[in-house]
Protein backbone atom coordinates (compact mmCIF):
# COMPACT_ATOMS: atom_id res chain seq x y z
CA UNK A 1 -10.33 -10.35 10.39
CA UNK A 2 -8.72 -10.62 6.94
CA UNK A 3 -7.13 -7.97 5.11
CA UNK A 4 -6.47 -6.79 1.74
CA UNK A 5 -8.91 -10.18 0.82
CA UNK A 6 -8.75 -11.52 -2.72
CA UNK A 7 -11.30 -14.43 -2.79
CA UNK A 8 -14.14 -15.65 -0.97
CA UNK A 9 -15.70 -18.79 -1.52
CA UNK A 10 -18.84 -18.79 0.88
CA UNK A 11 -22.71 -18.23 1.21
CA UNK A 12 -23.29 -14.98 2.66
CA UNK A 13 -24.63 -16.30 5.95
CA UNK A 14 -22.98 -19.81 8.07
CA UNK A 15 -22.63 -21.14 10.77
CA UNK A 16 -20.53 -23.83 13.04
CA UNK A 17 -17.32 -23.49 10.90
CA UNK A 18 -14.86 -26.50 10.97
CA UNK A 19 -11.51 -25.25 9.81
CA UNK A 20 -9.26 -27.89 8.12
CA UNK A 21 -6.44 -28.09 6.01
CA UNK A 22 -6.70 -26.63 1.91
CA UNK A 23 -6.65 -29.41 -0.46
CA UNK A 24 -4.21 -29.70 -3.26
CA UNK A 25 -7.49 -28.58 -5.46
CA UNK A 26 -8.40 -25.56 -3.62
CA UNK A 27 -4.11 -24.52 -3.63
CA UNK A 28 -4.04 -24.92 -7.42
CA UNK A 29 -7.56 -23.13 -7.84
CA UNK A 30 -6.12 -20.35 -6.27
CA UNK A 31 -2.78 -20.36 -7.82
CA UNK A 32 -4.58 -20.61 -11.08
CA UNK A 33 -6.53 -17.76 -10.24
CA UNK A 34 -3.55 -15.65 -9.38
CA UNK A 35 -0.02 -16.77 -10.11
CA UNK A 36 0.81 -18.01 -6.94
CA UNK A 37 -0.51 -18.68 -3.31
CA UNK A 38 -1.40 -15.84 -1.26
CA UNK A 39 0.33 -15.38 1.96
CA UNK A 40 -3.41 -16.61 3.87
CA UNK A 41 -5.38 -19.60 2.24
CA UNK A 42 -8.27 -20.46 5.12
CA UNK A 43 -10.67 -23.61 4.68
CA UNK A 44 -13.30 -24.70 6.35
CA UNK A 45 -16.63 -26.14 6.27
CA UNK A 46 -19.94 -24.97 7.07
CA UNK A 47 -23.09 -25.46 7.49
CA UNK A 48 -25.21 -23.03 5.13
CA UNK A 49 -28.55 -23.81 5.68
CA UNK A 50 -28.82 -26.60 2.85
CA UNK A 51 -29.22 -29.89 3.35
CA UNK A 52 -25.80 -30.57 2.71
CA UNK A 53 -22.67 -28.83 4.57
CA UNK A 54 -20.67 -25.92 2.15
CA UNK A 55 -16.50 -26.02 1.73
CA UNK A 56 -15.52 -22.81 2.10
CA UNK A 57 -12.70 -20.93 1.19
CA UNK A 58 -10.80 -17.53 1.69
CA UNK A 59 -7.46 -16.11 0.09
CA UNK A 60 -6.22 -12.81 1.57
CA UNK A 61 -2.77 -10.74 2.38
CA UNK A 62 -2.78 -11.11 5.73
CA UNK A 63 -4.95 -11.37 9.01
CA UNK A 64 -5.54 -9.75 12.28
CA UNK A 65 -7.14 -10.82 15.66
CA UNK A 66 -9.85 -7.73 16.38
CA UNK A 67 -10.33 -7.50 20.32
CA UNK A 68 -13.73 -5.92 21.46
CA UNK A 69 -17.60 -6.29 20.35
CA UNK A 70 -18.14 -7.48 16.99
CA UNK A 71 -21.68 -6.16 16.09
CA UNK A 72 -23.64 -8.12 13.16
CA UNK A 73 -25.85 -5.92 11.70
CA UNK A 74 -25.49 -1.97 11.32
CA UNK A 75 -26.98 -0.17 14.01
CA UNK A 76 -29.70 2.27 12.89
């Protein structure tokens, strides 16, 4: 879980992440964006549901392991 997120850079649905390194790109993107790296700079790819694979990327404060059931949809 992230917290206190800044950017997200991903379709609203994914799956099979494959986390890798930032690039040099996506570090100055983000320090463009605002005046410095934040403390959590995550990248990965995805599949999307295109034909082609999605880079993804998230900028936050700072992240936490959540223990427990994660549900996916709201329960009515």
């Amino acid at each position: 879980m992230f917290t206190d997120t800044v950017y997200v850079r991903c379709p609203m649905a994914f799956s099979d992440p494959e986390f890798r390194e930032p690039t040099p790109g996506e570090r100055a993107e983000i320090a463009r964006l605002f005046g410095g790296e934040p403390p959590v700079l995550v990248a990965f790819v995805a599949d999307g549901g295109g034909t082609e694979p999605v880079s993804c990327l998230i900028a936050a404060e700072a992240w936490a392991v959540r223990q427990g059931t994660f549900r996916r949809s709201v329960p009515e």
